[in-house]
Structure formats: C-alpha cells, structure tokens
C-alpha atoms as a PDB file:
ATOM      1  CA  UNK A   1      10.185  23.174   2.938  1.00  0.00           C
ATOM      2  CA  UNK A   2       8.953  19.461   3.092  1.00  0.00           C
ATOM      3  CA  UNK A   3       5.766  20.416   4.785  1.00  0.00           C
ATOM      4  CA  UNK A   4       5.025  22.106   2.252  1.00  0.00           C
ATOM      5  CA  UNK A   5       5.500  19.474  -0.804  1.00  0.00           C
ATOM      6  CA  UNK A   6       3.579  17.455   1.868  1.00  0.00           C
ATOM      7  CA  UNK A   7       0.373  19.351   1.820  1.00  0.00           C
ATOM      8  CA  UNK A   8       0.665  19.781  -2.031  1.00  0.00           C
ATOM      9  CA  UNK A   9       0.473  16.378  -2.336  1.00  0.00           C
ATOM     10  CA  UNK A  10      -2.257  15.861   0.138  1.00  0.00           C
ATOM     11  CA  UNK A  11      -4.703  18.716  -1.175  1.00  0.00           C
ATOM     12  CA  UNK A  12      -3.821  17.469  -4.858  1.00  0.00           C
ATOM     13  CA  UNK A  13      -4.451  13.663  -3.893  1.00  0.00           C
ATOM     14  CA  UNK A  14      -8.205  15.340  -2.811  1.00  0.00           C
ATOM     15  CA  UNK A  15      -8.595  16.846  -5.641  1.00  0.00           C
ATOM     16  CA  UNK A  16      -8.233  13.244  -7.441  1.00  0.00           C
ATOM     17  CA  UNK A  17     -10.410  11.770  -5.445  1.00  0.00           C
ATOM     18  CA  UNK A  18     -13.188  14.258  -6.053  1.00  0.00           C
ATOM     19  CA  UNK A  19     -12.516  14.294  -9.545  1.00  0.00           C
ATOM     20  CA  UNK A  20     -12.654  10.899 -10.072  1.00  0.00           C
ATOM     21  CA  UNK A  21     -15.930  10.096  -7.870  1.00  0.00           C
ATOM     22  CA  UNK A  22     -17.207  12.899  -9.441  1.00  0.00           C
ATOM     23  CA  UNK A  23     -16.905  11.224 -12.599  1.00  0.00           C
ATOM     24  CA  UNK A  24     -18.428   8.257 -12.251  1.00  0.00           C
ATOM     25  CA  UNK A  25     -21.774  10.165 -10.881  1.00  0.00           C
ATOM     26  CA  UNK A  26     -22.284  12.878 -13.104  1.00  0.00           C
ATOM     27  CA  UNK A  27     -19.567  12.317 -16.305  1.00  0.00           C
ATOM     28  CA  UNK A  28     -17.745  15.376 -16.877  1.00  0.00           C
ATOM     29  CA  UNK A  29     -19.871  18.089 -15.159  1.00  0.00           C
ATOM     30  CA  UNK A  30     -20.076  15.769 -12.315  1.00  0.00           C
ATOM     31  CA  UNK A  31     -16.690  15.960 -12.032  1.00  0.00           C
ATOM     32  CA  UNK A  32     -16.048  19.667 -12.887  1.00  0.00           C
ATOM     33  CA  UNK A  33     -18.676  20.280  -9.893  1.00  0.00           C
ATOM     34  CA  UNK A  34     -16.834  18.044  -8.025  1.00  0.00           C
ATOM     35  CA  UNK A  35     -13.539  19.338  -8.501  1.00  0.00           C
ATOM     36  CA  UNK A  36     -14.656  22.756  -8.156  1.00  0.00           C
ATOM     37  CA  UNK A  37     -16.109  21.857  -4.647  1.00  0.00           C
ATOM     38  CA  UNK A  38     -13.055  20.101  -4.003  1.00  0.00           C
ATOM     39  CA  UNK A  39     -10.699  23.135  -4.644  1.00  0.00           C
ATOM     40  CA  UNK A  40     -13.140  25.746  -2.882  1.00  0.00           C
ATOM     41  CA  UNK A  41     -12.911  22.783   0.459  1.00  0.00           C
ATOM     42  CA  UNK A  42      -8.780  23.220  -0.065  1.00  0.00           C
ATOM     43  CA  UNK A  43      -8.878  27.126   0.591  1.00  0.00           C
ATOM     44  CA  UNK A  44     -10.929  26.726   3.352  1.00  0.00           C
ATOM     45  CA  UNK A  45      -9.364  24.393   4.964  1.00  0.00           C
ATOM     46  CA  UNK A  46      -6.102  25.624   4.349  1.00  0.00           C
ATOM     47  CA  UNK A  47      -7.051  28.938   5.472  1.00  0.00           C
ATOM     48  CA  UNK A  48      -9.254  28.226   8.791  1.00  0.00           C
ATOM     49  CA  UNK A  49      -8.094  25.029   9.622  1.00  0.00           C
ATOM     50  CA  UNK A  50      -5.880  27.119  12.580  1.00  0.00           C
ATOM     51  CA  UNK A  51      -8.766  28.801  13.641  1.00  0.00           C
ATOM     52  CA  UNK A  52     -11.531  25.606  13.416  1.00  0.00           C
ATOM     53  CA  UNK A  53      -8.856  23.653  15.656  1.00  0.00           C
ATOM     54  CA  UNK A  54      -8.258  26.759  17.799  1.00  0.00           C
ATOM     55  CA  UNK A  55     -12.372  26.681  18.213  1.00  0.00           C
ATOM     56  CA  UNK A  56     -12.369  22.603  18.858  1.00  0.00           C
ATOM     57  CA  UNK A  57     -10.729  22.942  21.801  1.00  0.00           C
ATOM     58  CA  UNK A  58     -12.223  26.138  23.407  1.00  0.00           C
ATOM     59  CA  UNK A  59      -8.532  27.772  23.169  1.00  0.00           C
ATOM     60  CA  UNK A  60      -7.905  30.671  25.346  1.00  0.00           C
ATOM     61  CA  UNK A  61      -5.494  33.069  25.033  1.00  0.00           C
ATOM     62  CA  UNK A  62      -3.232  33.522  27.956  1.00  0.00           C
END
C-alpha cells in the first residue's frame, strides 16, 4: 500500500515541476500545455514503463 502513496507523490511532484516551469515560459497556457504534457508522460510511463524496461534489457522469456 506504501508503494503506492509513493508513486502518487512522485507523479504529482512531476506534475509541479511541469507546471511551474511551464509557467514561467508561457504564463498560464504555458503551463496548462505543460501540465497537460506532464499528465499524458504519467500514463505512459506508468503504463509501459514494464514493458520499456523489459525492452532495455533485451528480456527473454524463458
């Protein structure tokens, strides 16, 4: 159950980041664009990031 608060906090701490960087470039559509690029880069990575490791490392099934 940790893990999970763990990655919450992670993804949302991204989200910050892009929001705020966003901000400071491009004022508030900066950072809508930013944040919305932000969120769409947490469901990928939470989604593929098995499967882009998997990849990395030429994995094989045995």
């Amino acid at each position: 159950m940790f893990n999970w608060f763990k990655t919450g906090i992670l993804m949302a701490a991204i989200m910050a980041l892009f929001g705020v960087i966003g901000m400071m470039l491009g004022g508030k559509q900066g950072m809508l664009m930013a944040l919305v690029f932000g969120g769409a880069m947490n469901v990928f990575s939470y989604w593929f990031s098995d499967r882009m490791v998997l990849r990395m490392y030429n994995a094989r099934e045995v």
